[in-house]
N, C-alpha and C. Protein backbone atom coordinates (compact mmCIF):
# COMPACT_ATOMS: atom_id res chain seq x y z
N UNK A 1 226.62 -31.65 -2.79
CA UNK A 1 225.65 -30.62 -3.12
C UNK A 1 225.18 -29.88 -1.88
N UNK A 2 225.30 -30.31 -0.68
CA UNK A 2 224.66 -29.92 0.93
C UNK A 2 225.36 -28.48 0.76
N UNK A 3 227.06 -28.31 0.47
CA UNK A 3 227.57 -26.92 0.58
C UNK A 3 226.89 -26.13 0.05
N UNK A 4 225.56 -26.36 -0.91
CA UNK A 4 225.45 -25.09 -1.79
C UNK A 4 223.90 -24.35 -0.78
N UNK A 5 223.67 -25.00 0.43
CA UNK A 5 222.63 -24.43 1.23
C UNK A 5 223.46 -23.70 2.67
N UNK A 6 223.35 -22.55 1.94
CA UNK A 6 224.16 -21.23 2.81
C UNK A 6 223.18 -20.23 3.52
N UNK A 7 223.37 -19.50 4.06
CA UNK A 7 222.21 -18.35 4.54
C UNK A 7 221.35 -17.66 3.70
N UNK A 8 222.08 -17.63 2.74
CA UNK A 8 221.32 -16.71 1.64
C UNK A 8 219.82 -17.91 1.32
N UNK A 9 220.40 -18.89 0.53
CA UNK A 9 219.51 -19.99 0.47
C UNK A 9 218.63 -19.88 0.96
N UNK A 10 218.63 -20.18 2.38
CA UNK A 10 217.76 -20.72 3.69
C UNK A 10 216.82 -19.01 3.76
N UNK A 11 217.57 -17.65 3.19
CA UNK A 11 216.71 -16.84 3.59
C UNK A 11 215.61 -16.72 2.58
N UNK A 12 216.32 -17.42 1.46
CA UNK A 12 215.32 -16.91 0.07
C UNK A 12 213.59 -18.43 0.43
N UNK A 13 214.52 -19.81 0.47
CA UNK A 13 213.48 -20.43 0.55
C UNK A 13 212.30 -19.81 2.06
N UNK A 14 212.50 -19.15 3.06
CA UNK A 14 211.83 -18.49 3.80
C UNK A 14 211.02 -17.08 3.42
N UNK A 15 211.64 -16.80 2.20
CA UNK A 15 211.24 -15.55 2.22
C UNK A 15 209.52 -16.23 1.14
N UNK A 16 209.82 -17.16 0.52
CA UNK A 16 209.26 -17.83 -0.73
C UNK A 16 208.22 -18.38 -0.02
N UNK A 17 208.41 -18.86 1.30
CA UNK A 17 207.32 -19.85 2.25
C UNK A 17 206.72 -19.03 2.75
N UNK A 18 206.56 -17.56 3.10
CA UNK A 18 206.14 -16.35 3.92
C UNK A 18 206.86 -16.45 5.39
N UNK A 19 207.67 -17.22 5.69
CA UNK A 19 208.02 -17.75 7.10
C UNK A 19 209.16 -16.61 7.89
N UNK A 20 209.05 -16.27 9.07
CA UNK A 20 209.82 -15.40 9.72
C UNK A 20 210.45 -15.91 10.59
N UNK A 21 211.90 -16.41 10.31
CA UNK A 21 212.65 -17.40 10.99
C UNK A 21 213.93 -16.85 11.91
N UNK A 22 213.64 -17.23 13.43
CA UNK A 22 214.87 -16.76 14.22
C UNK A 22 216.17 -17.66 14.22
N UNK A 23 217.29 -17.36 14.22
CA UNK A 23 218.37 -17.85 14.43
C UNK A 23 218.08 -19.21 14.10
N UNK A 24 217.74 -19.72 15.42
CA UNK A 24 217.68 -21.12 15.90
C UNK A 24 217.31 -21.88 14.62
N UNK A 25 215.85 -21.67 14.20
CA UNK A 25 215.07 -21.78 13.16
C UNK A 25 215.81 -21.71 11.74
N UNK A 26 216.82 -21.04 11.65
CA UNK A 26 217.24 -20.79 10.00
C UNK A 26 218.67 -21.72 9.96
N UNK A 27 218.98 -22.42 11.67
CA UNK A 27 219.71 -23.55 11.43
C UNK A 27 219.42 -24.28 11.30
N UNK A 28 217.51 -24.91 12.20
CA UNK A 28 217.53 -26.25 12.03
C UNK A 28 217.11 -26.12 10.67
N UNK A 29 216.51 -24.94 9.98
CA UNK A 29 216.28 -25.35 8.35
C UNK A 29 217.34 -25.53 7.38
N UNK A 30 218.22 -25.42 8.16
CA UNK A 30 219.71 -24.98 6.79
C UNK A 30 220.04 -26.63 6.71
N UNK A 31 219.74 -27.41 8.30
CA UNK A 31 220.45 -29.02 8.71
C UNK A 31 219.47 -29.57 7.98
N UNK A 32 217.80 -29.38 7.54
CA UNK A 32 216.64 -30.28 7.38
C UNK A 32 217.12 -30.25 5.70
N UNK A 33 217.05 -29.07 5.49
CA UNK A 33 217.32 -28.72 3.86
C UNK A 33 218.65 -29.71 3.94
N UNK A 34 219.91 -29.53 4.09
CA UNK A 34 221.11 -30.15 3.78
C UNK A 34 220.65 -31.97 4.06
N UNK A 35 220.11 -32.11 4.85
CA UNK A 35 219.65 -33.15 4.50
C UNK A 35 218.60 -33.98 3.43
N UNK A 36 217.84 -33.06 3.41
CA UNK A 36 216.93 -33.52 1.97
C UNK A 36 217.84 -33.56 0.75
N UNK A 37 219.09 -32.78 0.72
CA UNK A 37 219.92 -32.87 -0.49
C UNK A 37 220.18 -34.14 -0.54
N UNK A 38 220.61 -34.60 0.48
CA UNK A 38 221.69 -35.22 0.54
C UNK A 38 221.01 -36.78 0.38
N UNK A 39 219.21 -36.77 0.77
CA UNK A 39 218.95 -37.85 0.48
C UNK A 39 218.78 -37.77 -1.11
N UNK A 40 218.72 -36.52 -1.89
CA UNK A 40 218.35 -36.70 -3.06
C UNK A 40 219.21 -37.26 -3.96
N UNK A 41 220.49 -36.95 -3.34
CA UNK A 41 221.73 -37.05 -3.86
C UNK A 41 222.14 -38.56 -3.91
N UNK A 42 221.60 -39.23 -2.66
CA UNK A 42 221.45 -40.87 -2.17
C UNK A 42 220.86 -41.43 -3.63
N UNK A 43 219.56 -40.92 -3.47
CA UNK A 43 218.50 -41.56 -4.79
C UNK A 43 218.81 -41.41 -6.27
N UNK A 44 220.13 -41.00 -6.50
CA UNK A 44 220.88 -40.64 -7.94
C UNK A 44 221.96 -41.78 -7.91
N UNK A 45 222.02 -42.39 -6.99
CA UNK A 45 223.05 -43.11 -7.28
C UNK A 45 222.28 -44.64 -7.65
N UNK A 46 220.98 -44.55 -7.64
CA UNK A 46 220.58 -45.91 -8.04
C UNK A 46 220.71 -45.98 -9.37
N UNK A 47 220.74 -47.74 -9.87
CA UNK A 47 220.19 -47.93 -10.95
C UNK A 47 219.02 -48.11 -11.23
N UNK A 48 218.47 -47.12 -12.71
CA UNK A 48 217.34 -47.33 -13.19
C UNK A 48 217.08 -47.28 -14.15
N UNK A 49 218.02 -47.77 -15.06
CA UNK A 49 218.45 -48.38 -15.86
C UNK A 49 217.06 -49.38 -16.36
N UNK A 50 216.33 -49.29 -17.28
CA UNK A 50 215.18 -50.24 -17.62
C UNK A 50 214.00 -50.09 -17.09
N UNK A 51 213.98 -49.05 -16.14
CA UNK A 51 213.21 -48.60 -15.36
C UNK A 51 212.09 -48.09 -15.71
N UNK A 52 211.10 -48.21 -15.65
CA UNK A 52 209.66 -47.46 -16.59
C UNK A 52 209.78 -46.55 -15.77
N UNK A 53 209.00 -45.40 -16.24
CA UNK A 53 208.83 -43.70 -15.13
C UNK A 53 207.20 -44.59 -15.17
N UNK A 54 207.16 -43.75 -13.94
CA UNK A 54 205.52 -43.81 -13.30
C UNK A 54 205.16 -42.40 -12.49
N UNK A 55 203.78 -42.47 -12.25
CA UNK A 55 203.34 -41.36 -11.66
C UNK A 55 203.32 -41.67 -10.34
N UNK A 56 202.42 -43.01 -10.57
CA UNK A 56 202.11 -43.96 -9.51
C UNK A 56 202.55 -45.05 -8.76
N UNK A 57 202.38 -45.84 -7.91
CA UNK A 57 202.71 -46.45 -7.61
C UNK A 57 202.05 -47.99 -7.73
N UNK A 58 200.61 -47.44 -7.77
CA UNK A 58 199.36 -48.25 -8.48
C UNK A 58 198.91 -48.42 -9.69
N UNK A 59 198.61 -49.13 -10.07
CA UNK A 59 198.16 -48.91 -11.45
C UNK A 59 196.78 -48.41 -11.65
N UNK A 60 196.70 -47.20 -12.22
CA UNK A 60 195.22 -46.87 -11.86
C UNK A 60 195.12 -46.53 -13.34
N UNK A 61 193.65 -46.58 -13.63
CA UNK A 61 193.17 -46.42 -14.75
C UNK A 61 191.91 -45.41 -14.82
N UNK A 62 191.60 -44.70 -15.73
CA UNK A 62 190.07 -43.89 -15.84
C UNK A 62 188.97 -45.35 -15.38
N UNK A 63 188.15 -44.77 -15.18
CA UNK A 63 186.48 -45.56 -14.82
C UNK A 63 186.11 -45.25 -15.56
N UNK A 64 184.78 -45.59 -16.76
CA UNK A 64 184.50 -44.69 -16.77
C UNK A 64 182.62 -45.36 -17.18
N UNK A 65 181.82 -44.61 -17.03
CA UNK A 65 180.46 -45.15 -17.21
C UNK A 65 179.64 -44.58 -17.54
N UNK A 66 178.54 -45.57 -18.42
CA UNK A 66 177.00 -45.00 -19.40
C UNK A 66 176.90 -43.63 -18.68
N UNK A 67 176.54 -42.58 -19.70
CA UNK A 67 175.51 -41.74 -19.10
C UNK A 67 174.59 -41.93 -18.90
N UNK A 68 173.36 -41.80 -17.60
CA UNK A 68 172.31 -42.65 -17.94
C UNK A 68 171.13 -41.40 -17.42
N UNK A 69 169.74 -41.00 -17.86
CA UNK A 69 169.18 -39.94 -17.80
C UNK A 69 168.59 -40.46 -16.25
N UNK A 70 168.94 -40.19 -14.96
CA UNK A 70 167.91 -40.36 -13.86
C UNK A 70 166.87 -39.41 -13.62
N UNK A 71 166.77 -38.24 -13.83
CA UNK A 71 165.55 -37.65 -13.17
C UNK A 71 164.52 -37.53 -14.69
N UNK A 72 164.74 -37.58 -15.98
CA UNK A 72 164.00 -37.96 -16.52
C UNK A 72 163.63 -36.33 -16.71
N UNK A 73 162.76 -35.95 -17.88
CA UNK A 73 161.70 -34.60 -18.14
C UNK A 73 160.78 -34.30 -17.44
N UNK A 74 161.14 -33.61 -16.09
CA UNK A 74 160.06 -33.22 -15.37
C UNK A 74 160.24 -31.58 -15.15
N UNK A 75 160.25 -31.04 -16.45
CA UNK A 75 160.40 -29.34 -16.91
C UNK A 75 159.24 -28.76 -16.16
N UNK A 76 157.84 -29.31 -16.37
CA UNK A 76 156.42 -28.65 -15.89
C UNK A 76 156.38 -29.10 -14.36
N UNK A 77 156.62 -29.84 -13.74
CA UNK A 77 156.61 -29.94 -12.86
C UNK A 77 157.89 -28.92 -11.77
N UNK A 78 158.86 -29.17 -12.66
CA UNK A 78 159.92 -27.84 -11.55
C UNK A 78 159.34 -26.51 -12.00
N UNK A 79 158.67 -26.00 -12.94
CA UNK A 79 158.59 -24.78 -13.55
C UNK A 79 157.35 -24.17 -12.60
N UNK A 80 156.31 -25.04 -11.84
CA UNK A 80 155.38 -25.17 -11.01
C UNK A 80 155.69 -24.23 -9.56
N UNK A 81 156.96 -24.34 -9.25
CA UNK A 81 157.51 -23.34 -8.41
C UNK A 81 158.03 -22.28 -8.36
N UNK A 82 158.61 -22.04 -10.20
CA UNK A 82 158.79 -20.84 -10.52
C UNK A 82 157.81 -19.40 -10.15
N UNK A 83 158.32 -18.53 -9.75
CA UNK A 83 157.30 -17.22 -9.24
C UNK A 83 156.75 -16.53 -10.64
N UNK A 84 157.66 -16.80 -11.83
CA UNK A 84 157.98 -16.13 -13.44
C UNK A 84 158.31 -17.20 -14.18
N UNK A 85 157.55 -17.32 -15.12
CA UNK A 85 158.68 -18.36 -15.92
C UNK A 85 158.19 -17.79 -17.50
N UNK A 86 159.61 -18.27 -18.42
CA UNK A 86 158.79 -17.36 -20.05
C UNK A 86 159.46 -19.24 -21.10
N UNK A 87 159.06 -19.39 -21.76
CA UNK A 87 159.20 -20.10 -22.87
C UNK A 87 159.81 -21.53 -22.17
N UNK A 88 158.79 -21.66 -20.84
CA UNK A 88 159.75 -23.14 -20.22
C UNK A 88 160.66 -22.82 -19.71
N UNK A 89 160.96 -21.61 -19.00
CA UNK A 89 162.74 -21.31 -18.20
C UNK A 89 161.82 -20.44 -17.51
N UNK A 90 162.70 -20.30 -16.16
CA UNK A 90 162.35 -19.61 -15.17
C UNK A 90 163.01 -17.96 -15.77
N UNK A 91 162.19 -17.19 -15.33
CA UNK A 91 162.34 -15.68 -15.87
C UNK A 91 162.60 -14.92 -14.86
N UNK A 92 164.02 -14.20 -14.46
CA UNK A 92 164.62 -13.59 -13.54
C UNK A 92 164.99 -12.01 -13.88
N UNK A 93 164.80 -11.55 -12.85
CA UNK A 93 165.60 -10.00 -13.17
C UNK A 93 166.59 -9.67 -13.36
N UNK A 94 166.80 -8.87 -14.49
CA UNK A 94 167.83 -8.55 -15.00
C UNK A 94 168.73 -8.24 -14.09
N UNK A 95 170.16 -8.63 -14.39
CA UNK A 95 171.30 -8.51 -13.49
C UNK A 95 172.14 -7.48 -14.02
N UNK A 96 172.37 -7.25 -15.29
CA UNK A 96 173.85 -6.84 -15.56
C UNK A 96 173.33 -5.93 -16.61
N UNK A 97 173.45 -4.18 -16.66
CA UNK A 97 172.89 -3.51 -17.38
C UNK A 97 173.98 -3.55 -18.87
């Protein structure tokens, strides 16, 4: 599969990365790329066969816990700093005609 990373390739995945690559640069990417094939190509030849798919490597699970009310109803007391307030809510100027 390494033959199929040619110039064109190497210009498109550069063009895709925003990257402006001289000579030098669009070989060692053509050798890094031909090599990532080639390990991918490695990792196809295993068996996995019985193999569960995973995401992870851990087993992780949701957490998950009570909602629990901490600050409690203290409406009159924050509303105390309000400059305006109308029906228990702070009362602001209109934004959006």
């Amino acid at each position: 599969m390494s033959n199929k990373i040619d110039r064109a390739v190497i210009d498109e995945v550069a063009v895709l990365a925003k990257l402006d690559l001289n000579r030098e640069e669009r070989e060692q990417a053509g050798a890094d790329l031909a090599g990532m094939v080639e390990y991918i190509d490695k990792l196809k030849e295993l068996d996995t066969e019985g193999i569960e798919p995973m995401t992870h490597i851990f087993p992780l699970q949701n957490v998950f816990r009570d909602d629990k009310v901490v600050n409690g109803d203290n409406r009159a007391e924050i509303l105390k700093n309000a400059p305006q307030q109308s029906e228990g809510q702070y009362q602001v100027p209109k934004t959006v005609e």
